[in-house]
C-alpha atoms as a PDB file:
ATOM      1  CA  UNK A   1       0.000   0.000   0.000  1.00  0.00           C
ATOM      2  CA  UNK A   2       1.138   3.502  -0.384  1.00  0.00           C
ATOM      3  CA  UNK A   3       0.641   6.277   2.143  1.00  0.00           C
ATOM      4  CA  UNK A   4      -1.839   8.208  -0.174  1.00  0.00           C
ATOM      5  CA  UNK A   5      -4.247   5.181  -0.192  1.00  0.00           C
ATOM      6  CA  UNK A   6      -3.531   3.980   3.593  1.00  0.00           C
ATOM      7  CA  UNK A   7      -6.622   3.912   5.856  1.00  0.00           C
ATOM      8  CA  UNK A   8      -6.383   6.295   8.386  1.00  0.00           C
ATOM      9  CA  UNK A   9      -8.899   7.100  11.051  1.00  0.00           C
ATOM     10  CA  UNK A  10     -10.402  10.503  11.557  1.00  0.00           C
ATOM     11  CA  UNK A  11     -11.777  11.884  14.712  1.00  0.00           C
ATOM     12  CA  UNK A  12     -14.122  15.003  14.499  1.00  0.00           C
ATOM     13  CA  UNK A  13     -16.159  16.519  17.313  1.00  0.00           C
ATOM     14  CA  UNK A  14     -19.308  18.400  15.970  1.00  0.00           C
ATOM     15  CA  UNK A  15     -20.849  20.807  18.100  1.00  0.00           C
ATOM     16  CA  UNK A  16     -23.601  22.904  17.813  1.00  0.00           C
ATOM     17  CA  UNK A  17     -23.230  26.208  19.982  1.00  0.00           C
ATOM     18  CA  UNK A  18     -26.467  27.403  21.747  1.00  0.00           C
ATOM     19  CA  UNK A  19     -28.350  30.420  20.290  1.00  0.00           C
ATOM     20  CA  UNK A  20     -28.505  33.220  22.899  1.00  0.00           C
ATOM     21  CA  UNK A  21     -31.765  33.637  23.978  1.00  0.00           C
ATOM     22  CA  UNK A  22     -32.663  37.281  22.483  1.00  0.00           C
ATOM     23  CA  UNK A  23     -35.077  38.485  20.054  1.00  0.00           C
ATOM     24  CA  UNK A  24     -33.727  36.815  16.591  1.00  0.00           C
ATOM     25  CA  UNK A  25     -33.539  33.355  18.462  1.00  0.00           C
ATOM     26  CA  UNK A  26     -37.218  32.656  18.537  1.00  0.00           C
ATOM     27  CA  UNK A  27     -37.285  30.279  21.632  1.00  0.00           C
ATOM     28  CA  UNK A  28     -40.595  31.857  22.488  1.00  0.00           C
ATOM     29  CA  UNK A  29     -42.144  31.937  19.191  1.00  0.00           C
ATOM     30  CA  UNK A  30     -41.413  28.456  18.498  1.00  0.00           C
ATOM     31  CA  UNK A  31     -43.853  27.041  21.000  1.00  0.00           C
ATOM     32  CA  UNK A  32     -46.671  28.820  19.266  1.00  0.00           C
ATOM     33  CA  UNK A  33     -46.264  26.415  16.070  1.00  0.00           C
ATOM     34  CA  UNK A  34     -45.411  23.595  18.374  1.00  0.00           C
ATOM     35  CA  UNK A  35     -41.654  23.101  16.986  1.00  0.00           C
ATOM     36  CA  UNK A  36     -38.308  22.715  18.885  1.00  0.00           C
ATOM     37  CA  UNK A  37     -36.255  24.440  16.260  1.00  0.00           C
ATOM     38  CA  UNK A  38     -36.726  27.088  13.388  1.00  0.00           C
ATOM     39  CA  UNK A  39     -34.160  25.397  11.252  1.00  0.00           C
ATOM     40  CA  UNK A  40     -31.640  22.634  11.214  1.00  0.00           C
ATOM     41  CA  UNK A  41     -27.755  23.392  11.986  1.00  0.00           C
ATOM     42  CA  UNK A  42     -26.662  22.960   8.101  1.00  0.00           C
ATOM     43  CA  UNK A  43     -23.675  23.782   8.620  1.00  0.00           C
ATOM     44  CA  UNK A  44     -22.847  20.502  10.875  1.00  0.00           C
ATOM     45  CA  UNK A  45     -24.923  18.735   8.339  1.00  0.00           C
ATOM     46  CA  UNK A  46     -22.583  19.932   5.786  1.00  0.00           C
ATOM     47  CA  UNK A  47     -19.256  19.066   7.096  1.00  0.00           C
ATOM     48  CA  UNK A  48     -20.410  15.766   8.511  1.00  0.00           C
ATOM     49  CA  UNK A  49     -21.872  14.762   4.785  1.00  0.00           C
ATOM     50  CA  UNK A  50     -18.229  15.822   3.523  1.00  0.00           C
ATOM     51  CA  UNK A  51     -16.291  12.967   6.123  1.00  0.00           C
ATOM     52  CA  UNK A  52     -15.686   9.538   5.444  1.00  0.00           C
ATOM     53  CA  UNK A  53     -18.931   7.010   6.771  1.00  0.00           C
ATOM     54  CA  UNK A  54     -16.223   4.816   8.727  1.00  0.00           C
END
């Protein structure tokens, strides 16, 4: 095998910050509609789409 096509293992820790909770976060107007979040953390979905499955 040659280094370029060695298996190596990768170790990434994802993590999601929490909003502050001020006007543009919409904690409170999210329980009107009866959701836990206004939209999904793409960027994490993003970068974790871009690693290797294994």
């Amino acid at each position: 095998m040659t280094p370029a096509s060695s298996p190596r293992t990768v170790n990434v820790l994802l993590v999601y910050p929490e909003i502050p909770d001020t006007f543009w976060s919409f904690k409170h107007a999210l329980k009107f509609i009866d959701k836990k979040v206004s939209s999904p953390p793409l960027g994490l979905v993003t970068i974790a789409a871009m690693l290797p499955e294994n």
